[in-house]
C-alpha atoms as a PDB file:
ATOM      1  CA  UNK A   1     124.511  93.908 -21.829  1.00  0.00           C
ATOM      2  CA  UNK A   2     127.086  91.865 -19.270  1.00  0.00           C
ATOM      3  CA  UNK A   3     125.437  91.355 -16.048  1.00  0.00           C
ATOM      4  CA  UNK A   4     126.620  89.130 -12.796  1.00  0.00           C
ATOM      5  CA  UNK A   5     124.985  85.247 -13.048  1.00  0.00           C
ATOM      6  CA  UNK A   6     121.626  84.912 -11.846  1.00  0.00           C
ATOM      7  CA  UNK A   7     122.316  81.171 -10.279  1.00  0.00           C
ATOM      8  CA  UNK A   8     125.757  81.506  -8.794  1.00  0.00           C
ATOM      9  CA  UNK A   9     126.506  79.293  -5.993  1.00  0.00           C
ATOM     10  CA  UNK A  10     130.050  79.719  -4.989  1.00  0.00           C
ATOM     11  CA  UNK A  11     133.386  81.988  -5.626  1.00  0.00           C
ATOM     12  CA  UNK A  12     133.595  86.093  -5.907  1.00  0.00           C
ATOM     13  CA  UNK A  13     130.518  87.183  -6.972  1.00  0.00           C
ATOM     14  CA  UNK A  14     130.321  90.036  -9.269  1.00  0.00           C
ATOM     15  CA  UNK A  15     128.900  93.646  -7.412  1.00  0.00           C
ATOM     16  CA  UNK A  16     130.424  97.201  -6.522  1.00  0.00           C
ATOM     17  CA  UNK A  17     133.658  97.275  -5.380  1.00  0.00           C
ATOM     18  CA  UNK A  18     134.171  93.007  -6.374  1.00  0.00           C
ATOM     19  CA  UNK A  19     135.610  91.406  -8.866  1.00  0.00           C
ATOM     20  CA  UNK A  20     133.378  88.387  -9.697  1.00  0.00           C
ATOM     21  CA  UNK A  21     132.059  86.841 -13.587  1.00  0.00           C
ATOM     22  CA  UNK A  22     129.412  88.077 -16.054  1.00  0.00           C
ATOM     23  CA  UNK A  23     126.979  86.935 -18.615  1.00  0.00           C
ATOM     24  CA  UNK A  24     126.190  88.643 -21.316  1.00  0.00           C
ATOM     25  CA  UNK A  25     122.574  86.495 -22.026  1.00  0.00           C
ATOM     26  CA  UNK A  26     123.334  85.091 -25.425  1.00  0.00           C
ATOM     27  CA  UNK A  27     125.385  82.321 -24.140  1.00  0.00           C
ATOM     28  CA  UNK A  28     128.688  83.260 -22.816  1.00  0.00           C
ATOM     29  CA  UNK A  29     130.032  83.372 -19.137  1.00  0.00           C
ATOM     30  CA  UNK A  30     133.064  85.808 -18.158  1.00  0.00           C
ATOM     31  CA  UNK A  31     135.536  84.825 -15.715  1.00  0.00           C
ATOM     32  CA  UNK A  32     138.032  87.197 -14.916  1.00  0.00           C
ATOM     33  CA  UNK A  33     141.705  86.221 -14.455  1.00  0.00           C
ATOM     34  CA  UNK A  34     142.990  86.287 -11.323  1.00  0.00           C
ATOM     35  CA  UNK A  35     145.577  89.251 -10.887  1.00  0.00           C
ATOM     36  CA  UNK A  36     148.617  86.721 -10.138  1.00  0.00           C
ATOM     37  CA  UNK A  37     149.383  83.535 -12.296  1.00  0.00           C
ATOM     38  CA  UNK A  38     146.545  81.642 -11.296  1.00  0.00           C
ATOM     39  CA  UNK A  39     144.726  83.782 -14.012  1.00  0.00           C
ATOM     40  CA  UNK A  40     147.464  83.164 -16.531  1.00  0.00           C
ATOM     41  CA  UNK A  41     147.433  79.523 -15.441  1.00  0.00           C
ATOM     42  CA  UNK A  42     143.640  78.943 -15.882  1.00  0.00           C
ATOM     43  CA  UNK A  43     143.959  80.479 -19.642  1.00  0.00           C
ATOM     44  CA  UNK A  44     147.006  78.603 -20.705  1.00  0.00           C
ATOM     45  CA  UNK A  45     145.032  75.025 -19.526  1.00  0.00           C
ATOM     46  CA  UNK A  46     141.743  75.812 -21.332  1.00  0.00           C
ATOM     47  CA  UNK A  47     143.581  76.623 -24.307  1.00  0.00           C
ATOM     48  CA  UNK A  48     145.904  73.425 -24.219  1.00  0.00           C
ATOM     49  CA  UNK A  49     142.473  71.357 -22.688  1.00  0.00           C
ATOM     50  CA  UNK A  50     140.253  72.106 -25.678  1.00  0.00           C
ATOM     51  CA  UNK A  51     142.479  71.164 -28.772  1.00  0.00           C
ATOM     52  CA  UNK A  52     144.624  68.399 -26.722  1.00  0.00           C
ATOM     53  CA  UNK A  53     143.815  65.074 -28.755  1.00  0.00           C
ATOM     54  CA  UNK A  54     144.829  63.139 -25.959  1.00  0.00           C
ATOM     55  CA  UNK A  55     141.296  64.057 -24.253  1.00  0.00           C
ATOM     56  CA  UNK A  56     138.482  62.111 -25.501  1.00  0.00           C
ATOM     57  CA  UNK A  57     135.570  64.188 -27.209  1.00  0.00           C
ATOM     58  CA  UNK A  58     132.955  62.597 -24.152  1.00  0.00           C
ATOM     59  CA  UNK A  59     135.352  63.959 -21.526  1.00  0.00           C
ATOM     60  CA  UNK A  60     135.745  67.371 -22.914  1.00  0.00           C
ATOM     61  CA  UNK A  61     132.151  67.204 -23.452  1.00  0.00           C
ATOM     62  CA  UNK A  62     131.910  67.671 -19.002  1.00  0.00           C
ATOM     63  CA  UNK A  63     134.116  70.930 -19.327  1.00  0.00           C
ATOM     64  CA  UNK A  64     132.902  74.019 -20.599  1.00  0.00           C
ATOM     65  CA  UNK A  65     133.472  75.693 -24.616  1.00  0.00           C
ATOM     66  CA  UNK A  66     136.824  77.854 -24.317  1.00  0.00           C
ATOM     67  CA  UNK A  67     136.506  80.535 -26.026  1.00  0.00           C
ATOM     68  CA  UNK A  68     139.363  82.597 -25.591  1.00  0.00           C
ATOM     69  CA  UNK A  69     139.998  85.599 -23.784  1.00  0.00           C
ATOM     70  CA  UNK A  70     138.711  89.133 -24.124  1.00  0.00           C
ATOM     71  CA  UNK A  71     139.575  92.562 -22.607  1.00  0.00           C
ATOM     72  CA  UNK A  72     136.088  93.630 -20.763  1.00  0.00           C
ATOM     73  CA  UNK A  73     135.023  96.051 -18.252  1.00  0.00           C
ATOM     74  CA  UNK A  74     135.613  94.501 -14.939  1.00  0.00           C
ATOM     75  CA  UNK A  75     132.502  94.293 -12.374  1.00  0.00           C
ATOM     76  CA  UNK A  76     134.484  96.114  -9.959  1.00  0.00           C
ATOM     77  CA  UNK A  77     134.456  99.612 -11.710  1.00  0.00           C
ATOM     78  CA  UNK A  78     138.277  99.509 -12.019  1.00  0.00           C
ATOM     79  CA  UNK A  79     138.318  99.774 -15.825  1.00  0.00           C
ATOM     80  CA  UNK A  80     139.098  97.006 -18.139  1.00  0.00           C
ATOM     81  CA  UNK A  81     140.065  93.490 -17.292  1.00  0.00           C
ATOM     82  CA  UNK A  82     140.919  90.288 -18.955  1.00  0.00           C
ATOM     83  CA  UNK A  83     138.458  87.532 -19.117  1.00  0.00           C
ATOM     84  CA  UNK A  84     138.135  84.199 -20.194  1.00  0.00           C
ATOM     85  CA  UNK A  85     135.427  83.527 -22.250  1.00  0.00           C
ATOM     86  CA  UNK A  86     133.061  80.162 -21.643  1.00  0.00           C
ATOM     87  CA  UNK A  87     129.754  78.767 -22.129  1.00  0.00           C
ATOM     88  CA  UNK A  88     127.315  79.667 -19.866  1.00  0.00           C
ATOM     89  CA  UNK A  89     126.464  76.345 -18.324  1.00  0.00           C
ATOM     90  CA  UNK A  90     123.467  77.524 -17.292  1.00  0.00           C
ATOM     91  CA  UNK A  91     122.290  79.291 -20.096  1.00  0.00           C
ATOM     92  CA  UNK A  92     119.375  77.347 -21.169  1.00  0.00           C
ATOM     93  CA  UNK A  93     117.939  76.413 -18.060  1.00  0.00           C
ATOM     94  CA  UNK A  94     114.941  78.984 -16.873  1.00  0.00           C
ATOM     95  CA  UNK A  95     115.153  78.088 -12.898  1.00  0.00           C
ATOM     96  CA  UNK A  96     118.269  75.702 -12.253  1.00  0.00           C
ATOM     97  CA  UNK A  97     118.538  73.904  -9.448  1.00  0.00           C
ATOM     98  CA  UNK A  98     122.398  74.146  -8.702  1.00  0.00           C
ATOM     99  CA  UNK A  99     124.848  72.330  -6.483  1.00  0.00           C
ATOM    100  CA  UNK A 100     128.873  73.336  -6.241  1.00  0.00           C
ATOM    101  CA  UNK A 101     130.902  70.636  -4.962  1.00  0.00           C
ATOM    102  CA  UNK A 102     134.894  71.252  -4.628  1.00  0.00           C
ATOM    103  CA  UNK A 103     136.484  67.859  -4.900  1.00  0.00           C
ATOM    104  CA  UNK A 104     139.882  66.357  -3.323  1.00  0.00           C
ATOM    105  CA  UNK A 105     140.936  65.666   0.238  1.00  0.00           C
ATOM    106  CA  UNK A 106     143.331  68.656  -0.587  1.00  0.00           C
ATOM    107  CA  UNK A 107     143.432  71.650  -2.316  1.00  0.00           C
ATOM    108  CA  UNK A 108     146.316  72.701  -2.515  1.00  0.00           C
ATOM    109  CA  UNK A 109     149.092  71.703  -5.539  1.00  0.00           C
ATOM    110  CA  UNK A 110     152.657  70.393  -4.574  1.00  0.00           C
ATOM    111  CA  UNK A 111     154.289  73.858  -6.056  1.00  0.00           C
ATOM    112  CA  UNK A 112     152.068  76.348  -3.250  1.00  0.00           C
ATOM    113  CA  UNK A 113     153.556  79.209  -1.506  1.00  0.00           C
ATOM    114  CA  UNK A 114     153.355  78.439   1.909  1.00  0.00           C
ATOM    115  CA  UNK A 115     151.113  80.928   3.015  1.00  0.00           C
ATOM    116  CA  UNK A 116     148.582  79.536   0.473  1.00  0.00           C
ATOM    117  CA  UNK A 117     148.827  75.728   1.643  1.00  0.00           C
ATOM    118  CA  UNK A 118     148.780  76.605   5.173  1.00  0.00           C
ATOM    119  CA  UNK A 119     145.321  78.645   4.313  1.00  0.00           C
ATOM    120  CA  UNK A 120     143.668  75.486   2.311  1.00  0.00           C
ATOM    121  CA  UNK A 121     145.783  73.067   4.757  1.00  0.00           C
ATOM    122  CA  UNK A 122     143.488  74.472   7.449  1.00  0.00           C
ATOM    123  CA  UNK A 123     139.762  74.962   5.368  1.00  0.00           C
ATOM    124  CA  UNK A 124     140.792  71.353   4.195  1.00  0.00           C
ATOM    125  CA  UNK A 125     140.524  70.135   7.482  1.00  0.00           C
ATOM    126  CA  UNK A 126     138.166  72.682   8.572  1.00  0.00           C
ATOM    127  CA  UNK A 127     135.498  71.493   6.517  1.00  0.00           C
ATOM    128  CA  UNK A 128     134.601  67.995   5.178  1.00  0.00           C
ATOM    129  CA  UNK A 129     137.403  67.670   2.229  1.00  0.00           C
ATOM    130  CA  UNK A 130     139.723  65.989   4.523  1.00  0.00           C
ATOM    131  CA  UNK A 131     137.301  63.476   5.949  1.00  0.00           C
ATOM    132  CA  UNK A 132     135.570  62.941   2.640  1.00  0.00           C
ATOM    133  CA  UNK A 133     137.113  63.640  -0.286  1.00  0.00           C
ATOM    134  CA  UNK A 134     134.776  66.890  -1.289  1.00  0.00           C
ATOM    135  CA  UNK A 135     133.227  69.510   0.382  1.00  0.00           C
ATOM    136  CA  UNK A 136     130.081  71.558  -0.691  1.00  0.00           C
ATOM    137  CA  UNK A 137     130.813  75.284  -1.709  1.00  0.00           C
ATOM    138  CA  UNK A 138     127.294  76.208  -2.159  1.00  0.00           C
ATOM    139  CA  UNK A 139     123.940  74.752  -3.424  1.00  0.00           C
ATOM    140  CA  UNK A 140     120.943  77.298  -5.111  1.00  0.00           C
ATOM    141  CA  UNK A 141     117.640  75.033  -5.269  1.00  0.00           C
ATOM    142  CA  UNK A 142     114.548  75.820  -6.852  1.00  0.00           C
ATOM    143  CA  UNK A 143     111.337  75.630  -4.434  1.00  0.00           C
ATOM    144  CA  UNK A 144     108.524  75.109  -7.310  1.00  0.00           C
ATOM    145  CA  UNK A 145     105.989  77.334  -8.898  1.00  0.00           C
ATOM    146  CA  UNK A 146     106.993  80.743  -7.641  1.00  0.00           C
ATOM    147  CA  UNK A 147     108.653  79.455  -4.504  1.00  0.00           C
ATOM    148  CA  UNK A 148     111.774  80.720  -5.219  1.00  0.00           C
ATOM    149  CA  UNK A 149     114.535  79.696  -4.593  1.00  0.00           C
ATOM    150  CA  UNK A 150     116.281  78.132  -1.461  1.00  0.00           C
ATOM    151  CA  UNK A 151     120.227  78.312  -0.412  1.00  0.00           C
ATOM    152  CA  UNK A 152     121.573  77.099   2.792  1.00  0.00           C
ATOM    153  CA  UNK A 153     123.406  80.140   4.584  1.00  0.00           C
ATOM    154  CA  UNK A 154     127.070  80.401   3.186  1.00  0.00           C
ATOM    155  CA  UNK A 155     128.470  80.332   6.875  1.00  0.00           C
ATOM    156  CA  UNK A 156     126.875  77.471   7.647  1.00  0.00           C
ATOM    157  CA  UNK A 157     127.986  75.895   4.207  1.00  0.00           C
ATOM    158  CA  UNK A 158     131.408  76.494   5.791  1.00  0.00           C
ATOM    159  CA  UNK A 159     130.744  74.826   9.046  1.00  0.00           C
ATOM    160  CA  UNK A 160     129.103  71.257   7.500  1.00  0.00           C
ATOM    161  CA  UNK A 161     129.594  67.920   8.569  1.00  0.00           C
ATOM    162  CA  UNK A 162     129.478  64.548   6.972  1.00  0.00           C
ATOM    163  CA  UNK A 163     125.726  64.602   8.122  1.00  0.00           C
ATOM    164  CA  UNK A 164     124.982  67.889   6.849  1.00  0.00           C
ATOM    165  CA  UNK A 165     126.567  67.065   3.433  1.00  0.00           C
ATOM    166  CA  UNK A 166     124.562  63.983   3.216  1.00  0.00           C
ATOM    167  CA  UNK A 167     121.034  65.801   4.050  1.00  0.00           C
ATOM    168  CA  UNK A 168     121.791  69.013   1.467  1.00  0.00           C
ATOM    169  CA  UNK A 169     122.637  66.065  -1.340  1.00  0.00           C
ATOM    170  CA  UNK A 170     119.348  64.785  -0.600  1.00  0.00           C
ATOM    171  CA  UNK A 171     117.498  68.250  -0.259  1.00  0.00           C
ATOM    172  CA  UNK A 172     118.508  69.291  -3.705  1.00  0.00           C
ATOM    173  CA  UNK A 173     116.176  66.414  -5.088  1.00  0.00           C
ATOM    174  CA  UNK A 174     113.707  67.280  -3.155  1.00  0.00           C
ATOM    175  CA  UNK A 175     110.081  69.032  -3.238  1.00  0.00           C
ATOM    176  CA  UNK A 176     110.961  70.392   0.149  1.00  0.00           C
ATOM    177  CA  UNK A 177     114.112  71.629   0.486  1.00  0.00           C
ATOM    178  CA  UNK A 178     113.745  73.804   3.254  1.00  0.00           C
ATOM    179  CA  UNK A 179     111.821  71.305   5.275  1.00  0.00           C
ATOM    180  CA  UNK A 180     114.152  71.854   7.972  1.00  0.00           C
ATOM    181  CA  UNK A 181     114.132  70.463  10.534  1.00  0.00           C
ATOM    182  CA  UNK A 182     112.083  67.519   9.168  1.00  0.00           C
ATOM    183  CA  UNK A 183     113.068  65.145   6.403  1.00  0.00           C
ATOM    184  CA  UNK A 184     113.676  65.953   2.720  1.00  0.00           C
ATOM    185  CA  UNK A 185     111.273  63.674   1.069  1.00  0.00           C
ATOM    186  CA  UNK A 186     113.866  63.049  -2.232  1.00  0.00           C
ATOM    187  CA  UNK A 187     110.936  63.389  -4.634  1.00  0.00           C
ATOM    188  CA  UNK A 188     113.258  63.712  -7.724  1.00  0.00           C
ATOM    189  CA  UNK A 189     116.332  61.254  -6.568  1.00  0.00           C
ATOM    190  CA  UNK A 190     115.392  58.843  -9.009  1.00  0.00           C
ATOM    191  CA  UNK A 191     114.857  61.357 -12.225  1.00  0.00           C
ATOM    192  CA  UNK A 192     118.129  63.690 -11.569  1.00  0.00           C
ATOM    193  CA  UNK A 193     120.690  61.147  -9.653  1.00  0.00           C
ATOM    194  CA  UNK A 194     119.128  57.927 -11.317  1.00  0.00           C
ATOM    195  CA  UNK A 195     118.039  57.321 -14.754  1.00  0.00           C
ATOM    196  CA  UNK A 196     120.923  56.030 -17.506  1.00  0.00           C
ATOM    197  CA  UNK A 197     121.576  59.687 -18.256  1.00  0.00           C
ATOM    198  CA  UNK A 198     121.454  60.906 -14.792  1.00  0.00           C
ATOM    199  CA  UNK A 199     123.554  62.716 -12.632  1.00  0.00           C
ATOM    200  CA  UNK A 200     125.374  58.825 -11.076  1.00  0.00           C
ATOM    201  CA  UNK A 201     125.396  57.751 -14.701  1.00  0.00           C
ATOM    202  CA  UNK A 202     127.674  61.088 -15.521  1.00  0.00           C
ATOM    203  CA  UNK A 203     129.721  60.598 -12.748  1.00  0.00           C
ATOM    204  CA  UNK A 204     130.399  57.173 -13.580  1.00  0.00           C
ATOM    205  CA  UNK A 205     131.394  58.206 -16.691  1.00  0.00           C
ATOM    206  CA  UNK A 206     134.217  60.428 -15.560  1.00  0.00           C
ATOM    207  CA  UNK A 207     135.347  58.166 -13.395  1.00  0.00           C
ATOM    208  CA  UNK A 208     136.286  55.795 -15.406  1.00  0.00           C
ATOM    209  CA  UNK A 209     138.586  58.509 -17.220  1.00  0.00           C
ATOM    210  CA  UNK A 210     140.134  59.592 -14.093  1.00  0.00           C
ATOM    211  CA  UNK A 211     141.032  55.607 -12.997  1.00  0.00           C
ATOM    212  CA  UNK A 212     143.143  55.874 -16.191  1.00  0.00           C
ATOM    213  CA  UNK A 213     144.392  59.379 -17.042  1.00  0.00           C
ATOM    214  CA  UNK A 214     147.854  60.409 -15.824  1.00  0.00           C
ATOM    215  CA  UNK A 215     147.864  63.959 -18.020  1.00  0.00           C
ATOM    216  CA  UNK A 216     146.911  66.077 -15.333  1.00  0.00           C
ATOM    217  CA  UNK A 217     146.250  66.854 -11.404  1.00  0.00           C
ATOM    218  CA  UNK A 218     143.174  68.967 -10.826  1.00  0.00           C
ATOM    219  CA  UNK A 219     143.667  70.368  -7.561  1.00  0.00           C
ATOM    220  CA  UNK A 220     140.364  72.978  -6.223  1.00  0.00           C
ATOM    221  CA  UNK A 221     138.136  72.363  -8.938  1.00  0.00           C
ATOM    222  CA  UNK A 222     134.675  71.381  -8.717  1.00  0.00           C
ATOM    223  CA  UNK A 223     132.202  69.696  -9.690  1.00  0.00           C
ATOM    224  CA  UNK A 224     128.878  71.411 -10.497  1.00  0.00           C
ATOM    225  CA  UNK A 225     125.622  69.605 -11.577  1.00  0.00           C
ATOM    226  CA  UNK A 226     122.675  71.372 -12.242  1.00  0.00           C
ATOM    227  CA  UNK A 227     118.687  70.696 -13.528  1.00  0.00           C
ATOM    228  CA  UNK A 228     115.867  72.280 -14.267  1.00  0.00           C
ATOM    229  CA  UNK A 229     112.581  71.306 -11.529  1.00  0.00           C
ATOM    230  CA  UNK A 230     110.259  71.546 -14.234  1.00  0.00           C
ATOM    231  CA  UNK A 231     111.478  69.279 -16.738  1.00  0.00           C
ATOM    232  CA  UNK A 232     111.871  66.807 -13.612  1.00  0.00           C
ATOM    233  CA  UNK A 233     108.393  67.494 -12.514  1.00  0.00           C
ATOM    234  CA  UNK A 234     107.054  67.094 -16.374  1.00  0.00           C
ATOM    235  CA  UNK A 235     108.629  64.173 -16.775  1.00  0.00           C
ATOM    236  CA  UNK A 236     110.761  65.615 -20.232  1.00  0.00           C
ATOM    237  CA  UNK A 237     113.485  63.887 -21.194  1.00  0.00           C
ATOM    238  CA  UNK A 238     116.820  64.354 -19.596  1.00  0.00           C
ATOM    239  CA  UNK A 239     115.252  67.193 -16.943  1.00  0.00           C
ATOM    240  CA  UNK A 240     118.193  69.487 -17.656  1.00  0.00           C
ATOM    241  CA  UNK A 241     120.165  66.988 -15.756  1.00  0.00           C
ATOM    242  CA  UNK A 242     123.931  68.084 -16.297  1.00  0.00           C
ATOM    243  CA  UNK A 243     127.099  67.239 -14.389  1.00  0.00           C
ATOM    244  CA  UNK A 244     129.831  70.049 -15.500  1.00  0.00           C
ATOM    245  CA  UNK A 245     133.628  70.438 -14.162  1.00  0.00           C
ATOM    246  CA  UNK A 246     134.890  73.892 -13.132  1.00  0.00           C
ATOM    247  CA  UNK A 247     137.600  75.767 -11.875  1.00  0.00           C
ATOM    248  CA  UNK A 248     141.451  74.960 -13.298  1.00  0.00           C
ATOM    249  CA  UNK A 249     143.548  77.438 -11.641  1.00  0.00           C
ATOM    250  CA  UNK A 250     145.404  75.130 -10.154  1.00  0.00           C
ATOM    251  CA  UNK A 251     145.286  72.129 -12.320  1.00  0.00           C
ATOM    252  CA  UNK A 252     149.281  70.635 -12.832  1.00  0.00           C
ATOM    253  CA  UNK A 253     151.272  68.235 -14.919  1.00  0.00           C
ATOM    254  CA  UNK A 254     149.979  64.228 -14.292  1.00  0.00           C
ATOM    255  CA  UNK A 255     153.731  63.588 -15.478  1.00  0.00           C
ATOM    256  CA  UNK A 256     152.244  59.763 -15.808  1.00  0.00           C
ATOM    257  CA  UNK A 257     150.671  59.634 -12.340  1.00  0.00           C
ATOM    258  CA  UNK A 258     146.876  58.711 -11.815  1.00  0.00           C
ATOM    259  CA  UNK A 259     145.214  62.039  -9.832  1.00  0.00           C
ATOM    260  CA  UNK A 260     144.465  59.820  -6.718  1.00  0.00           C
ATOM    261  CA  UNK A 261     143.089  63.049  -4.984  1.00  0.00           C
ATOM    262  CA  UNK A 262     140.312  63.858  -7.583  1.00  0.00           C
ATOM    263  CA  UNK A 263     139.812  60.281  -8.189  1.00  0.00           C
ATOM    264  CA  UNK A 264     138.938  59.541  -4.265  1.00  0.00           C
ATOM    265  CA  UNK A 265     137.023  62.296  -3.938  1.00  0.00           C
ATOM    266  CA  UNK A 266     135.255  61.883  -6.858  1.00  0.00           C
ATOM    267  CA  UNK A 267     134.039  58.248  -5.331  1.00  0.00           C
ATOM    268  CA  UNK A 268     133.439  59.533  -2.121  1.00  0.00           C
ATOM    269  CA  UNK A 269     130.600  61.229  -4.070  1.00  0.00           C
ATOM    270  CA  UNK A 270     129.565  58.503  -6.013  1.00  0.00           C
ATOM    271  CA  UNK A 271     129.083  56.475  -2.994  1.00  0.00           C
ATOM    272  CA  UNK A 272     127.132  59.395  -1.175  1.00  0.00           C
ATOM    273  CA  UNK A 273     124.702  59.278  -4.160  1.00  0.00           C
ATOM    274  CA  UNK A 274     124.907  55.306  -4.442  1.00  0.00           C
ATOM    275  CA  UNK A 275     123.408  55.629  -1.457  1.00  0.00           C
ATOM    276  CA  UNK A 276     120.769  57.870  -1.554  1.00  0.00           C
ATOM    277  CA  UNK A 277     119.149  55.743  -4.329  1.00  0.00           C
ATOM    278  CA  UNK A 278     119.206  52.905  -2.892  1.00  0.00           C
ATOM    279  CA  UNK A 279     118.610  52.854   1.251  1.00  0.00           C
ATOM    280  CA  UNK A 280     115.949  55.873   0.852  1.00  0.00           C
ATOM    281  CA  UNK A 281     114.642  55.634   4.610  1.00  0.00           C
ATOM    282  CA  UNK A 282     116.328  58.548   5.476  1.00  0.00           C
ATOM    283  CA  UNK A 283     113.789  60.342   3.410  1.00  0.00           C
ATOM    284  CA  UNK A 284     109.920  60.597   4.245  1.00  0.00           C
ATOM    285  CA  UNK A 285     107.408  58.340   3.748  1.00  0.00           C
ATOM    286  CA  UNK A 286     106.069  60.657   1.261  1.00  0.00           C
ATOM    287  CA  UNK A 287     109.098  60.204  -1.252  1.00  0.00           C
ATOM    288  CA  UNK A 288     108.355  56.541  -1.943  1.00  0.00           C
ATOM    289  CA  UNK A 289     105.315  58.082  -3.618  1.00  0.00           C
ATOM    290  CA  UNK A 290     106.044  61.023  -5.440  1.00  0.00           C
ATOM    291  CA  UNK A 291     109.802  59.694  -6.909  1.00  0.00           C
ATOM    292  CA  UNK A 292     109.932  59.486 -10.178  1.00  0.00           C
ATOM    293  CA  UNK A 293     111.308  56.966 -12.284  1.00  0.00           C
END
């Protein structure tokens, strides 16, 4: 039975009247093409992405399965649809802790309609992509025990600063994310950003691909990194920890060229992280005690 995501955190979401993705609960995620050649676009990279032997099998390993495309009905009620077909990143996680973080000073590719750079011209510089390389779409963090779950307010998403970015990076490792207004206390920095298989570690790791591939330009896409709170909290190995890459509508051509604007974003957010490991005073008193290592 297809059903809408139970952890999404940014884009169309799937309901009555909307287009958005579905899972069908034995693995798979369904994203619907987008009606002009964005959705086209999308399809024709993941197909090229996933056999290209140019792409090391680590690299691919931070993108999600392709797994073709399949005529489905569409969430929207208007009858059938195409849809690419992916792994559901978050299939085997039970509560996910989620973060969506759009990377690049800008947005938009060289090739954009005017309309359509003017429109990410202005969110660019509307929010913090401009001023730091990424911008948080959304973030969905779990609470503990039967908590729930905590989101900050999608408007207010819309409306952060460099401040606000660097407290929500530190809430989603914490025990109290909606502490507001005091401090985050960063209880899990050291298990989910730290560790040699943590979320810096991952990062890292892409990095150094992007300081030397010119294949392509990945303009809008995001990175998403996601863990489960009670493998953090039970000390298992690896806590669910995952760093994923999403969203290729708009990826072009490198034609040779290193993809500066991913690249600096990408270390804008390495450095934000950097620092949350290591100068953790922003973060209560209480953290020093309850981090893991």
């Amino acid at each position: 039975m297809l059903r809408p995501p139970d952890h999404q955190v940014a884009g169309h979401q799937a309901a009555e009247g909307q287009l958005g993705p579905l899972v069908d609960g034995a693995g798979f995620f369904y994203k619907p093409l987008q009606g002009d050649d964005r959705g086209a676009h999308e399809a024709a990279f993941y197909s090229s992405f996933s056999s290209d032997p140019r792409v090391p099998p680590h690299v691919r390993a931070f993108f999600p399965g392709f797994h073709g495309t399949q005529l489905l009905p569409a969430s929207d009620g208007s009858g059938p649809h195409p849809h690419l077909v992916l792994d559901d990143l978050a299939a085997c996680l039970r509560r996910p802790s989620l973060i969506d973080i759009k990377i690049g000073a800008r947005t938009w590719y060289p090739s954009a309609p005017d309309d359509y750079f003017h429109k990410c011209l202005k969110k660019d510089r509307d929010t913090t992509s401009l001023a730091l390389g990424f911008r948080i779409s959304g973030a969905w963090i779990h609470q503990g025990g039967d908590a729930g779950f905590w989101r900050p307010d999608r408007d207010a998403v819309r409306r952060f600063t460099a401040k606000d970015v660097r407290r929500t990076l530190r809430q989603f490792v914490s025990s109290n994310p909606a502490s507001d207004p005091g401090p985050p206390d960063c209880a899990f920095a050291s298990a989910v950003y730290g560790r040699s298989d943590g979320v810096l570690a991952q990062l890292l790791e892409l990095k150094a691909w992007f300081e030397d591939q010119t294949l392509f330009h990945f303009y809008s896409a995001s990175v998403l990194v996601m863990y489960e709170r009670e493998e953090v909290e039970g000390r298992r190995a690896g806590g669910g920890v995952r760093v994923k890459l999403v969203d290729f509508a708009h990826v072009m051509e490198g034609n040779g060229v290193i993809d500066h604007n991913f690249l600096g974003g990408l270390c804008s957010l390495i450095k934000f992280i950097s620092e949350i490991l290591t100068d953790p005073d922003e973060c209560s008193a209480e953290s020093n005690k309850a981090q893991l290592s």
